[in-house]
C-alpha atoms as a PDB file:
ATOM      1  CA  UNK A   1     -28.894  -5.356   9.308  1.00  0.00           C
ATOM      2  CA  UNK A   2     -30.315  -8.611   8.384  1.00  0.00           C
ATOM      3  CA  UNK A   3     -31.101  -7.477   5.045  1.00  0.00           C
ATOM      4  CA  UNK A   4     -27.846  -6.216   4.534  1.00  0.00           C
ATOM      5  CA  UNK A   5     -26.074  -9.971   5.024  1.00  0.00           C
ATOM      6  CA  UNK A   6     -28.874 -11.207   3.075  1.00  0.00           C
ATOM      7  CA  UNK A   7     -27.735  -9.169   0.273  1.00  0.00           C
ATOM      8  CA  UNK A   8     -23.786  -9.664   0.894  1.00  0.00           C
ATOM      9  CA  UNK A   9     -24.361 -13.574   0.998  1.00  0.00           C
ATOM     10  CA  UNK A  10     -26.610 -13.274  -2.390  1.00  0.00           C
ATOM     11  CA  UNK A  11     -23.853 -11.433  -3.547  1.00  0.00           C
ATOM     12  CA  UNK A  12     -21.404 -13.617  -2.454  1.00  0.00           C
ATOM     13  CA  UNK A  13     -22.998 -16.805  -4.017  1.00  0.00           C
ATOM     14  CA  UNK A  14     -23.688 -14.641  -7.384  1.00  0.00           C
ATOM     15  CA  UNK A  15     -19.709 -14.112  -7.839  1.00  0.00           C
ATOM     16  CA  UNK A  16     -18.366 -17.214  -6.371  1.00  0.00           C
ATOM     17  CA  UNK A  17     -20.972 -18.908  -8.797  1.00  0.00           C
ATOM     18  CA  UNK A  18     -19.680 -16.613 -11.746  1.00  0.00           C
ATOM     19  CA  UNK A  19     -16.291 -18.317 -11.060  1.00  0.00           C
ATOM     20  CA  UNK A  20     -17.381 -21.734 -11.260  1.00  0.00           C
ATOM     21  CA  UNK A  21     -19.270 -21.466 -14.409  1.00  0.00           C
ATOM     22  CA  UNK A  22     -16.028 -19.845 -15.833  1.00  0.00           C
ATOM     23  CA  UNK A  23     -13.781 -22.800 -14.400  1.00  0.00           C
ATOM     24  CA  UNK A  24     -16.405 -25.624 -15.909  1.00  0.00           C
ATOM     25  CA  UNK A  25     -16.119 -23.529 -18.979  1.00  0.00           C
ATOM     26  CA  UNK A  26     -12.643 -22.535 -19.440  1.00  0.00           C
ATOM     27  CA  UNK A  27     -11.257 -26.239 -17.703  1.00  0.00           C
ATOM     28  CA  UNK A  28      -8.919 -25.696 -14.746  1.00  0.00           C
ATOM     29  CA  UNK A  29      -6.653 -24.059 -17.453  1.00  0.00           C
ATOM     30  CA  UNK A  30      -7.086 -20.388 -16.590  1.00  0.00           C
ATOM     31  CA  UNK A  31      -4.211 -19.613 -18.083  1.00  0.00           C
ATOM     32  CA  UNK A  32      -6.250 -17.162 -20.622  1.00  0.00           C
ATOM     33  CA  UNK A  33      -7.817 -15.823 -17.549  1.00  0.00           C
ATOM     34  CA  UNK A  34      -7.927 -11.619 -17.375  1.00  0.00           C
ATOM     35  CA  UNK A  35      -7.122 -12.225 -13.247  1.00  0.00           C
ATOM     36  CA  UNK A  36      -3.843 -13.267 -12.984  1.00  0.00           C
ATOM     37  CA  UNK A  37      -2.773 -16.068  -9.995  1.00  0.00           C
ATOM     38  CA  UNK A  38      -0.583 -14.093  -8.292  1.00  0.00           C
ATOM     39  CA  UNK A  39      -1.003 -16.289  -4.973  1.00  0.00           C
ATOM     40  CA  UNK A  40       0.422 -19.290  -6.648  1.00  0.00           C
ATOM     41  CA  UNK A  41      -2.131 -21.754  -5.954  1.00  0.00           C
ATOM     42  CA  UNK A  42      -2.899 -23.123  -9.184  1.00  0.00           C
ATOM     43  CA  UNK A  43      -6.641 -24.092 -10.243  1.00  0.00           C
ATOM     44  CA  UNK A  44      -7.889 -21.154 -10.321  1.00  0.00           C
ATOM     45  CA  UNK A  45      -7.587 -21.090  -6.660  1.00  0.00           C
ATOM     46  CA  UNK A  46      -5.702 -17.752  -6.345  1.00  0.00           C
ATOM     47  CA  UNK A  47      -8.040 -15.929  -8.931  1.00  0.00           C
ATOM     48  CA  UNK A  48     -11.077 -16.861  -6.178  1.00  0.00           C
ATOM     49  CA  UNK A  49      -9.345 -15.549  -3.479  1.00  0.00           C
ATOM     50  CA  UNK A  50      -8.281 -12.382  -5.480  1.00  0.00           C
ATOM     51  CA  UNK A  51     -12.198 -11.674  -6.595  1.00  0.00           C
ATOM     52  CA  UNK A  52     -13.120 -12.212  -2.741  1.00  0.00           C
ATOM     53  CA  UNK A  53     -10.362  -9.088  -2.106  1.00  0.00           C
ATOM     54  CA  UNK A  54     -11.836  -7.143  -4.783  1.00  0.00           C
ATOM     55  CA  UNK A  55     -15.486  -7.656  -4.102  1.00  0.00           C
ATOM     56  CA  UNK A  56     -14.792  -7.261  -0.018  1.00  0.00           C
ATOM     57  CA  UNK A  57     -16.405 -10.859  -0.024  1.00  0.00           C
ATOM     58  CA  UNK A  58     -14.542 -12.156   2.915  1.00  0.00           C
ATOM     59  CA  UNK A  59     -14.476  -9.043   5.497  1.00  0.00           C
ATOM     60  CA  UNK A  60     -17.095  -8.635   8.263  1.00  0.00           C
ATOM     61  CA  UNK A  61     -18.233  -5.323   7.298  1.00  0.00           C
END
């Protein structure tokens, strides 16, 4: 079990980092972006909280 949240928090870092290097990259523009900001929170914002959904980043399981 410990091994297991070990590996979803790696995992969690890994992607969350993967959408900060494309931010410092890209600008805050990520208007060119393949996610689309669907949540309306501008900054890239929405596009973070849509990876979390896709990559079960934010449930308990």
């Amino acid at each position: 079990m410990a091994v297991e949240r070990l590996w979803q928090s790696w995992r969690r870092r890994f992607l969350i980092g993967l959408v900060y290097k494309d931010w410092a990259i890209r600008g805050s523009n990520f208007g060119s972006s393949c996610i689309e900001d669907t949540a309306g929170f501008g900054n890239g914002i929405g596009q973070l909280l849509n990876i979390c959904k896709t990559f079960h980043l934010l449930s308990d399981s």
